[in-house]
Protein backbone atom coordinates (compact mmCIF):
# COMPACT_ATOMS: atom_id res chain seq x y z
CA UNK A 1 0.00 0.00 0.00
CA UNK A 2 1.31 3.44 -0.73
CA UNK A 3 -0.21 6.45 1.13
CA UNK A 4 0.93 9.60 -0.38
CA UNK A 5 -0.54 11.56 2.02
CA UNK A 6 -3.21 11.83 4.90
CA UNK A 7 -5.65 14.76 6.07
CA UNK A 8 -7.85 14.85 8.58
CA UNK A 9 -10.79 17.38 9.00
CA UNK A 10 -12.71 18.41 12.25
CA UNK A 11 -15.76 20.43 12.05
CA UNK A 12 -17.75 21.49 15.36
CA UNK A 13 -20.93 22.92 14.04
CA UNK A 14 -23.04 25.30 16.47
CA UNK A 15 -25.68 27.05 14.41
CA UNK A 16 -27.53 26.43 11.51
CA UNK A 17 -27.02 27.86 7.79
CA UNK A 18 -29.66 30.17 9.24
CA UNK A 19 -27.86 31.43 11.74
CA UNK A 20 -29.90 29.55 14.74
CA UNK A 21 -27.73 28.54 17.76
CA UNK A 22 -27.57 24.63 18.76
CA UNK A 23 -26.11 21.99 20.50
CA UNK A 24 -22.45 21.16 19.34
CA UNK A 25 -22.72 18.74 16.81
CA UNK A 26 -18.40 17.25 15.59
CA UNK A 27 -18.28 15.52 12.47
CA UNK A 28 -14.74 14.26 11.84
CA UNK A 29 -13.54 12.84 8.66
CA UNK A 30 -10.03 11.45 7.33
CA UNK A 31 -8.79 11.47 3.94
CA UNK A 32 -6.14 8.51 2.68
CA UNK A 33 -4.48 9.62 -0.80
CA UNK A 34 -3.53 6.01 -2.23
CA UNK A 35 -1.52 5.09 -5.04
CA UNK A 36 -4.55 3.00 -7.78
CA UNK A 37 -2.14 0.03 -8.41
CA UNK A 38 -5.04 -0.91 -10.89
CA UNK A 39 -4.61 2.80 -12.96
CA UNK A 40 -4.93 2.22 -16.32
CA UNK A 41 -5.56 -1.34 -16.59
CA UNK A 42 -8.57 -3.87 -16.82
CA UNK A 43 -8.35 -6.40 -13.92
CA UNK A 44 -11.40 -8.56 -12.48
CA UNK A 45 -9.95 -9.43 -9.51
CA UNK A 46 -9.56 -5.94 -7.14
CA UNK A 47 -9.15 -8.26 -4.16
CA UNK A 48 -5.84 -6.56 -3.15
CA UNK A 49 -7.83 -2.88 -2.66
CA UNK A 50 -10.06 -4.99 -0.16
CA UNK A 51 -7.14 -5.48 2.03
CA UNK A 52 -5.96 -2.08 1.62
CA UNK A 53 -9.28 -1.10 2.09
CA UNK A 54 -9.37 -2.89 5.69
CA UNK A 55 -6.16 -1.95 6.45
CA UNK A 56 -6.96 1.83 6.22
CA UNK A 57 -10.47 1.76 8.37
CA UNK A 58 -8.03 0.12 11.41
CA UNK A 59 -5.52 2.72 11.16
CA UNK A 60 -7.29 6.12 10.20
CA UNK A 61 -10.84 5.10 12.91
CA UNK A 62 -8.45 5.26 15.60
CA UNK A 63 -7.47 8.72 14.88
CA UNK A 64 -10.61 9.99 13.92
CA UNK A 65 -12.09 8.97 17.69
CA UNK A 66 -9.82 10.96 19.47
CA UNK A 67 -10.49 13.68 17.07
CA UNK A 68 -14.17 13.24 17.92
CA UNK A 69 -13.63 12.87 21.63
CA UNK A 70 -17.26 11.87 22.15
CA UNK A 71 -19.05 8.32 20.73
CA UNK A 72 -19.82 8.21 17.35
CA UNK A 73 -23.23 7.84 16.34
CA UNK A 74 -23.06 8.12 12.91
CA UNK A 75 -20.86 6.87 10.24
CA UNK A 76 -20.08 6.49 6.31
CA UNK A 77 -17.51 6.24 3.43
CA UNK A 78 -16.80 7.87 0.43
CA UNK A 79 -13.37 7.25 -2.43
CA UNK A 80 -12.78 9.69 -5.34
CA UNK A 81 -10.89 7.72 -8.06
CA UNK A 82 -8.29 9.43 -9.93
CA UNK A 83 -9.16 10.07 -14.26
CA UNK A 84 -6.75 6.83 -14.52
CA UNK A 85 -9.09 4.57 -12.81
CA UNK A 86 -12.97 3.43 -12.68
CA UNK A 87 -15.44 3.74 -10.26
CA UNK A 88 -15.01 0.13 -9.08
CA UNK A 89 -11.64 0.73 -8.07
CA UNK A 90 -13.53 3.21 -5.19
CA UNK A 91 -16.17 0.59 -4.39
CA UNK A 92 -13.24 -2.23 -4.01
CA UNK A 93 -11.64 -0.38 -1.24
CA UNK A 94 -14.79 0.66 0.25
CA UNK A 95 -17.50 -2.24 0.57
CA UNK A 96 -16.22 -5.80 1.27
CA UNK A 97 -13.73 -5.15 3.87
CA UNK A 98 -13.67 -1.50 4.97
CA UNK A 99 -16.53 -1.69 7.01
CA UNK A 100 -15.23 -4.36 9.68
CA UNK A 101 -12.48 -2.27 11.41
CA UNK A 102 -14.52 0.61 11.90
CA UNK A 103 -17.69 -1.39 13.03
CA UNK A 104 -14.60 -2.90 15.65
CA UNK A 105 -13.65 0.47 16.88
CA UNK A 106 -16.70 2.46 17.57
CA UNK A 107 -18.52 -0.26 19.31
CA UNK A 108 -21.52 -1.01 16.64
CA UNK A 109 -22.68 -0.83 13.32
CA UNK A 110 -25.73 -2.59 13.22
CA UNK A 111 -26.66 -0.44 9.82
CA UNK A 112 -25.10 -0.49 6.67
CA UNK A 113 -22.30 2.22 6.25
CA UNK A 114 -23.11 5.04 3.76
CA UNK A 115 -20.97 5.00 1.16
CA UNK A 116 -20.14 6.89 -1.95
CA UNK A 117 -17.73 6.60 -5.14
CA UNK A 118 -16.92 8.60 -8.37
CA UNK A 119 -13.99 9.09 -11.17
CA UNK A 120 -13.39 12.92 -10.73
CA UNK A 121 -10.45 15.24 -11.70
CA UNK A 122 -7.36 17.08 -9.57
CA UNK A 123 -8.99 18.42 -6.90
CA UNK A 124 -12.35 17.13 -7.19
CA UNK A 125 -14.88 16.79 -4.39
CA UNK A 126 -16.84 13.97 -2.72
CA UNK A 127 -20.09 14.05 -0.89
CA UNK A 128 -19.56 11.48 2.11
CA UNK A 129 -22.90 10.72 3.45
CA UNK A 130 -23.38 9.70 7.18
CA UNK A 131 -26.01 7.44 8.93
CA UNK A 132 -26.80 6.39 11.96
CA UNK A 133 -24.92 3.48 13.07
CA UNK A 134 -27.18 1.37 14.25
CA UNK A 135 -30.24 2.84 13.07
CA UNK A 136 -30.49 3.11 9.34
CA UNK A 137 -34.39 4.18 9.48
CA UNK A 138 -33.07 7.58 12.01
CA UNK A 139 -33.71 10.39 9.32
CA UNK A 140 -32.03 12.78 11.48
CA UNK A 141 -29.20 11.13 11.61
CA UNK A 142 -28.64 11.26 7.46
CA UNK A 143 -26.02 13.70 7.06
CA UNK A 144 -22.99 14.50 4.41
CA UNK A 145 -19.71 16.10 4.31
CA UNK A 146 -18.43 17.69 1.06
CA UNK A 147 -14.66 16.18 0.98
CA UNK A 148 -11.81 17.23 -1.16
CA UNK A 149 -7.91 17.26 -1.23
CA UNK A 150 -6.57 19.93 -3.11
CA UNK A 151 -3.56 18.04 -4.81
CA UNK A 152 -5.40 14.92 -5.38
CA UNK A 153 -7.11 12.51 -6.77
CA UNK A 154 -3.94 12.24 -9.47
CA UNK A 155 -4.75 10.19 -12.28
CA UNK A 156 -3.21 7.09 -10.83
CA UNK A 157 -4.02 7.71 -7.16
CA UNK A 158 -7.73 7.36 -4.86
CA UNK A 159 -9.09 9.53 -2.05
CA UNK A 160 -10.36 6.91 0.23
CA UNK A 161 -12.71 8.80 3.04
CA UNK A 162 -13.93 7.76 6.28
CA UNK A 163 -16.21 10.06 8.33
CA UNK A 164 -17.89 10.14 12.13
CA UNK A 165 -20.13 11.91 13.48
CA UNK A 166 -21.57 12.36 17.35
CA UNK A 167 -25.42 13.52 16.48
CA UNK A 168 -27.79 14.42 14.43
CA UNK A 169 -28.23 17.29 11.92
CA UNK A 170 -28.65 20.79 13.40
CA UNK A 171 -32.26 21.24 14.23
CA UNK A 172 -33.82 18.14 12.09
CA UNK A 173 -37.25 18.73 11.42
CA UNK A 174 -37.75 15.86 8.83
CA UNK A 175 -38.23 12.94 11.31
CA UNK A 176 -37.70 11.91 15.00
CA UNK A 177 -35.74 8.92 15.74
CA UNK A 178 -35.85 5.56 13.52
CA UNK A 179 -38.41 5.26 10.80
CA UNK A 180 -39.18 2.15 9.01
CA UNK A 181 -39.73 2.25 5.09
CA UNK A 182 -42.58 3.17 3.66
């Protein structure tokens, strides 16, 4: 595995966009810049961006609860594949083994992690999209974090994102507590 570079992102939010005071609300977020070993060429078998995958939720969770300092309720994933690579590559690192190590470290994860992936240029952004963790029905909980690294995706690289948060949106007003589809 070859990590170019990490950042890591803390945002304590205490009003709304309009301006209304609330409760602290810390969403937390890390961003792994990978080298694509799979840039520019057709392969079936992406197993070896599973393990990096895995290996990369153990290491960067750990950092991103002490950067939360409170337990995390909420939870997703998000990669940004460099022009060199395809969309795949992103949902290879993200979805089969990911998910385990950070399930491990925040003590749950009964819902499926959020997740998003996209091919986008230098510089692009992501939307990572956060859930409850153990309730995916909790509307309030459904949050998202606009992501980006200013040097990166390259063409043969992936942003690989993992986010937390402790609560819910500022004031939701859409639903209280878990819902069950309709």
């Amino acid at each position: 595995m070859s990590v170019r570079k990490t950042v890591f992102t803390k945002e304590i939010i205490t009003a709304d966009e309009m301006g209304q005071a609330s409760d602290p609300i810390t969403r937390v977020a890390a961003l792994a810049v990978v080298r694509n070993p799979f840039a520019g060429v057709h392969r079936d078998d992406l197993s070896p961006l599973f393990d990096i995958g895995a290996q990369l939720g153990e290491a960067l969770t750990q950092e991103l609860l002490h950067m939360l300092g409170a337990p995390a309720v909420c939870y997703g994933k998000a990669a940004l594949v460099g022009s060199s690579g395809a969309m795949e590559h992103g949902a290879a690192l993200l979805h089969p083994a990911l998910g385990k190590p950070v399930r491990a470290a925040i003590g749950g994860g009964k819902s499926l992690m959020p997740s998003n992936h996209k091919v986008a240029a230098l510089g692009g952004s992501i939307d990572l999209p956060l859930g409850h963790k153990d309730e995916a029905w909790s509307f309030d909980h459904i949050d998202t974090m606009t992501l980006w690294v200013p040097d990166a995706p390259r063409a043969d690289e992936i942003v690989l994102c993992i986010g937390l948060s402790d609560g819910t949106r500022v004031h939701p007003r859409v639903g209280k507590g878990p819902r069950s589809p309709t």
